[in-house]
N, C-alpha and C. Protein backbone atom coordinates (compact mmCIF):
# COMPACT_ATOMS: atom_id res chain seq x y z
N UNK A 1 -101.62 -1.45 -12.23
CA UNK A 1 -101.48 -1.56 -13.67
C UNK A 1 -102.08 -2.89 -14.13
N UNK A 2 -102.71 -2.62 -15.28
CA UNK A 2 -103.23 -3.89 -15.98
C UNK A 2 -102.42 -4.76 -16.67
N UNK A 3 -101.26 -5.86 -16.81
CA UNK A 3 -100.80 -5.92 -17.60
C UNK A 3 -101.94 -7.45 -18.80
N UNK A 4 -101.38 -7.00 -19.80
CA UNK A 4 -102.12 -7.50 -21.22
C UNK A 4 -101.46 -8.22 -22.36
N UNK A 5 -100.21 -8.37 -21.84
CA UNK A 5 -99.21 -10.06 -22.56
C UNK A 5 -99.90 -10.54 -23.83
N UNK A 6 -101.30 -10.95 -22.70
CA UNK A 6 -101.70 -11.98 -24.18
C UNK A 6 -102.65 -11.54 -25.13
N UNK A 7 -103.39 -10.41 -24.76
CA UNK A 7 -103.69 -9.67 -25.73
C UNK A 7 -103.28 -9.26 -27.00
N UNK A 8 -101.79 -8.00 -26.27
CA UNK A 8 -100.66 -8.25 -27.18
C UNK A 8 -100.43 -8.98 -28.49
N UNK A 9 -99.83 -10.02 -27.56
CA UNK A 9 -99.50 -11.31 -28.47
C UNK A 9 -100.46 -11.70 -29.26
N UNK A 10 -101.78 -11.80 -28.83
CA UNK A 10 -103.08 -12.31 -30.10
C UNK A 10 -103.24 -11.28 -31.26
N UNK A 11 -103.09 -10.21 -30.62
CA UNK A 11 -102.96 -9.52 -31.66
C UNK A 11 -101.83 -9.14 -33.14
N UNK A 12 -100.81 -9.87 -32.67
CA UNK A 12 -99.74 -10.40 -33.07
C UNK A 12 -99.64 -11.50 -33.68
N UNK A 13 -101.08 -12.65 -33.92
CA UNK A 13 -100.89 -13.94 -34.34
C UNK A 13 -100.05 -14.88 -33.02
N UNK A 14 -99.90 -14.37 -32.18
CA UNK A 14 -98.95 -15.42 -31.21
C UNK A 14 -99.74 -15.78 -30.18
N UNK A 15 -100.09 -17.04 -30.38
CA UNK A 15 -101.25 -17.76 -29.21
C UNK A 15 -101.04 -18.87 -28.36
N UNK A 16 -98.95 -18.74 -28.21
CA UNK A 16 -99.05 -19.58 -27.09
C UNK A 16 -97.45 -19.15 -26.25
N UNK A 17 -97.22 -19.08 -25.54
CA UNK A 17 -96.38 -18.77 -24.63
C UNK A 17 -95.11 -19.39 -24.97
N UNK A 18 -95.35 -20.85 -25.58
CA UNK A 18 -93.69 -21.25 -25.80
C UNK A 18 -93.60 -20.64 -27.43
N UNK A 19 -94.37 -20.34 -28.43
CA UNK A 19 -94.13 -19.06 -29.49
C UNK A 19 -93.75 -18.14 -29.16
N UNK A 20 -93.89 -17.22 -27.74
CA UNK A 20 -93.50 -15.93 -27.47
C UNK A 20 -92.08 -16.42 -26.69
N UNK A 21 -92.05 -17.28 -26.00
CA UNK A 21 -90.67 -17.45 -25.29
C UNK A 21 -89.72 -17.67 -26.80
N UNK A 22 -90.05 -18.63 -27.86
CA UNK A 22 -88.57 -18.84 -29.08
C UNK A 22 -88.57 -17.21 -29.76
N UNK A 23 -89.15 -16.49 -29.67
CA UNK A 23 -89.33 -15.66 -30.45
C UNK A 23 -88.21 -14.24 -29.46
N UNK A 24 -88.62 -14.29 -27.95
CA UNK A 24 -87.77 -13.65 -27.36
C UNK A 24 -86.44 -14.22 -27.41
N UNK A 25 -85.81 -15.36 -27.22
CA UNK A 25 -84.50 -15.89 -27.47
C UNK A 25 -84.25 -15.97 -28.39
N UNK A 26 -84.72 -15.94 -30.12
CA UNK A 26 -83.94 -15.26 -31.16
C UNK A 26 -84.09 -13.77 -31.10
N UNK A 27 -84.43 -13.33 -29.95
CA UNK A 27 -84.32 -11.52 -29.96
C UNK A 27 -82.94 -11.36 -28.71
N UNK A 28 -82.57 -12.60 -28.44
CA UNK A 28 -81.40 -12.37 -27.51
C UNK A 28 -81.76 -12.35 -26.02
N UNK A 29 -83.40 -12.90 -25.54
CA UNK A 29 -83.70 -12.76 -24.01
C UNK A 29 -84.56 -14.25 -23.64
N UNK A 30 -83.73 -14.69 -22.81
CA UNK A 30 -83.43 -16.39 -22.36
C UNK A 30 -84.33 -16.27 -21.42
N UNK A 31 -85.99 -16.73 -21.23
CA UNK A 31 -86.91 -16.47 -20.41
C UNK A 31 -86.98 -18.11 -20.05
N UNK A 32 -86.98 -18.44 -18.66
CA UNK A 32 -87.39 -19.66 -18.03
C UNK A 32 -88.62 -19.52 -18.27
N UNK A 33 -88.89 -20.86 -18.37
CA UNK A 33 -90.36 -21.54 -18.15
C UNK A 33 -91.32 -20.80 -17.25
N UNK A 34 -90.80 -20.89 -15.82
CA UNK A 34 -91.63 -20.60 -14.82
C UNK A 34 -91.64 -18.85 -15.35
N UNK A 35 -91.11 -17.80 -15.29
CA UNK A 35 -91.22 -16.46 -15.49
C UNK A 35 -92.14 -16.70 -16.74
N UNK A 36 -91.93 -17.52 -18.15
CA UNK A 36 -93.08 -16.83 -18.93
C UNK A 36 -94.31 -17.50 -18.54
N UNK A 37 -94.12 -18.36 -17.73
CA UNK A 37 -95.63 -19.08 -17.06
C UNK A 37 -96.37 -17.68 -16.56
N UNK A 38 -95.56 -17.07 -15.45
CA UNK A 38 -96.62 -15.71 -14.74
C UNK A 38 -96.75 -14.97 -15.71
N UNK A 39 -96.01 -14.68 -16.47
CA UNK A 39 -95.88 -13.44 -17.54
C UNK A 39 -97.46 -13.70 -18.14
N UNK A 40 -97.28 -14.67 -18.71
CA UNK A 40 -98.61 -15.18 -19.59
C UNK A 40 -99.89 -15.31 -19.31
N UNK A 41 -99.83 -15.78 -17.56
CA UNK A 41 -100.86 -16.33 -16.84
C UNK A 41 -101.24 -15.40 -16.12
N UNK A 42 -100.90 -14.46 -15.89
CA UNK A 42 -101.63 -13.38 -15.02
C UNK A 42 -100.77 -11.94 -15.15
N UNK A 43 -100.67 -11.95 -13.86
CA UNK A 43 -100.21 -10.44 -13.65
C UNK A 43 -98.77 -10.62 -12.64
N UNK A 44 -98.04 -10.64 -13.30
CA UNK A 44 -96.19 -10.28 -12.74
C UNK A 44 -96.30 -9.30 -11.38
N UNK A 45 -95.98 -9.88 -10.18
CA UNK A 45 -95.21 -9.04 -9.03
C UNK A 45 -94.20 -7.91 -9.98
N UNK A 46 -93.59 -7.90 -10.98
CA UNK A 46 -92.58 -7.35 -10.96
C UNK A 46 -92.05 -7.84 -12.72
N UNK A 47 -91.39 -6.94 -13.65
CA UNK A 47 -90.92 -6.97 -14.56
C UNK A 47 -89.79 -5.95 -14.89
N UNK A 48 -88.32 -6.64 -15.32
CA UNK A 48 -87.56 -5.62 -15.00
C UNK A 48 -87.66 -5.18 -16.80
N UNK A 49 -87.02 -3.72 -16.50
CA UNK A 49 -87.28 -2.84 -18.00
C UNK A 49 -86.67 -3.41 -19.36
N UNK A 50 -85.52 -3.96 -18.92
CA UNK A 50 -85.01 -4.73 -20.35
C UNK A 50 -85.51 -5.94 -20.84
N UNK A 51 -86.63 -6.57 -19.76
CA UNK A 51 -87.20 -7.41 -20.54
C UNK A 51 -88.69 -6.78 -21.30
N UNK A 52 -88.77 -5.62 -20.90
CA UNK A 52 -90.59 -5.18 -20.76
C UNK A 52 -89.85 -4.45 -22.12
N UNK A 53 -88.18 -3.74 -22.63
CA UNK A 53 -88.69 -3.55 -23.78
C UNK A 53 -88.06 -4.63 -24.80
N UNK A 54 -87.75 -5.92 -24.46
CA UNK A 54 -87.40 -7.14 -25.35
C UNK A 54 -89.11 -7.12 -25.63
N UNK A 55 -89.65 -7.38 -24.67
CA UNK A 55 -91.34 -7.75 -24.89
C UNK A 55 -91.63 -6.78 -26.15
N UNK A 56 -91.73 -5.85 -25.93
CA UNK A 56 -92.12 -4.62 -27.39
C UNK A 56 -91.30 -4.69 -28.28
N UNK A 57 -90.08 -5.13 -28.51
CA UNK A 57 -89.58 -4.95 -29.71
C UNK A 57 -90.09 -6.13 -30.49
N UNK A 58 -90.17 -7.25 -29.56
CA UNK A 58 -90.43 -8.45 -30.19
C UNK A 58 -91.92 -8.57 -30.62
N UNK A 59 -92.35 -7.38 -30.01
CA UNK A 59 -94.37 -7.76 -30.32
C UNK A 59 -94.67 -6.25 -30.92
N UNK A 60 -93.31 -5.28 -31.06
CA UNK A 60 -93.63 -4.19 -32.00
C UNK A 60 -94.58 -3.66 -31.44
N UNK A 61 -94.82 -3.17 -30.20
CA UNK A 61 -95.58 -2.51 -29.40
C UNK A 61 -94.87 -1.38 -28.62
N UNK A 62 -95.42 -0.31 -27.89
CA UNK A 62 -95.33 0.49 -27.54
C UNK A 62 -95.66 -0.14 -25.76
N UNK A 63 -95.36 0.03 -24.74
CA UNK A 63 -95.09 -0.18 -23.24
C UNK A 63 -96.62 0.68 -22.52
N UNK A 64 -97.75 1.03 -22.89
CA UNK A 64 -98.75 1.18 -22.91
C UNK A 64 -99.42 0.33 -23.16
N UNK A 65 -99.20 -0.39 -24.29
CA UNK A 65 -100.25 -1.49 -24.56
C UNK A 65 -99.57 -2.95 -23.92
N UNK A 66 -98.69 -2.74 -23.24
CA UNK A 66 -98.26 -4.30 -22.03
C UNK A 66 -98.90 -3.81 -20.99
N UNK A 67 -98.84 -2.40 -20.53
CA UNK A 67 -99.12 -2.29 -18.93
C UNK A 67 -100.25 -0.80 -19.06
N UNK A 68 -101.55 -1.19 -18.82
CA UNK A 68 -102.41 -0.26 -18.64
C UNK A 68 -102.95 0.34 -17.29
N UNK A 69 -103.26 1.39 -17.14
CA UNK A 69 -103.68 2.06 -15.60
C UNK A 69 -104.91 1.35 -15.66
N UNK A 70 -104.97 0.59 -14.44
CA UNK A 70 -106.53 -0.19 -14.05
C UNK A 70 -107.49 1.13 -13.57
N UNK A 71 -108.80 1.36 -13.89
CA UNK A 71 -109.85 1.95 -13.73
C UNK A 71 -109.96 1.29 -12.54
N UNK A 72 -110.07 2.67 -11.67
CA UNK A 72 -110.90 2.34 -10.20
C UNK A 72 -111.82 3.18 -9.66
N UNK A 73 -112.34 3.02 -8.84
CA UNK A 73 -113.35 3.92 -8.25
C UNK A 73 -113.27 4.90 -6.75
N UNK A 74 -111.43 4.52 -6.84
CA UNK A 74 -111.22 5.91 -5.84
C UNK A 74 -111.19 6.74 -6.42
N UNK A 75 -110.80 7.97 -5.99
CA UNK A 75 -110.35 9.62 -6.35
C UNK A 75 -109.02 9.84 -6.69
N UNK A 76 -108.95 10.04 -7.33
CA UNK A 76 -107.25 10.57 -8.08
C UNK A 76 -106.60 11.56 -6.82
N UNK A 77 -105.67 11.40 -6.83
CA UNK A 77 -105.27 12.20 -5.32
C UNK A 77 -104.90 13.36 -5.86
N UNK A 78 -105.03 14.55 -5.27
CA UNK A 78 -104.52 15.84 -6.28
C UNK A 78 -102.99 16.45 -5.63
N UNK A 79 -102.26 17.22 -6.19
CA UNK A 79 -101.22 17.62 -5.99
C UNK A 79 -101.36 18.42 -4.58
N UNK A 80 -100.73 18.75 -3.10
CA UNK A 80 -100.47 19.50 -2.50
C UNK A 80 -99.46 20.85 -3.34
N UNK A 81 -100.32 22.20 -3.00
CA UNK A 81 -99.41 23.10 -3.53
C UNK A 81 -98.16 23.41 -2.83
N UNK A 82 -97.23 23.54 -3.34
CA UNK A 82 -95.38 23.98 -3.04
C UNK A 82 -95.61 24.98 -2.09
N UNK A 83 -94.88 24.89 -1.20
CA UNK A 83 -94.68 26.44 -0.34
C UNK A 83 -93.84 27.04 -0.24
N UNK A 84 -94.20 27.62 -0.25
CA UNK A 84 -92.99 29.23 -0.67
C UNK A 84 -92.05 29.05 0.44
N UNK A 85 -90.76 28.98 -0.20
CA UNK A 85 -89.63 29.45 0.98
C UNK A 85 -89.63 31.09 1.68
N UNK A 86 -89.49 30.68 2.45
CA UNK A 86 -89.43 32.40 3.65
C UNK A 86 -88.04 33.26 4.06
């Protein structure tokens, strides 16, 4: 997944990380320094769901436009068909 924070946020008028951190703690979600450092700066190991939808309520986004499917150049794996019970 692609995630896109600061996109987001620019698109939002919000162009700096300690704007998006006061803005989540008057939405009620107490983000350390270091977490909105990765958040901002790259790409998160890991984001749990109640902050990913504090993130959208507070940036009025939809959870598509934080985390996009990265384009690659393998093959989509296709479904194995079900087999019939006997």
């Amino acid at each position: 997944m692609e995630w896109n924070l600061r996109l987001a946020a620019a698109r939002r008028g919000i162009w700096t990380a300690t704007d998006l951190r006061t803005r989540l703690a008057a939405h009620g979600l107490a983000v350390s320094a270091g977490k909105m450092s990765k958040w901002w700066s790259g790409r998160p190991a890991s984001v749990k769901l109640g902050d990913l939808d504090a993130l959208c309520a507070v940036l009025g986004c939809p959870v598509d436009e934080l985390l996009v499917p990265e384009r690659t150049s393998r093959p989509r794996l296709t479904p194995v068909p079900a087999r019939h019970a006997r």
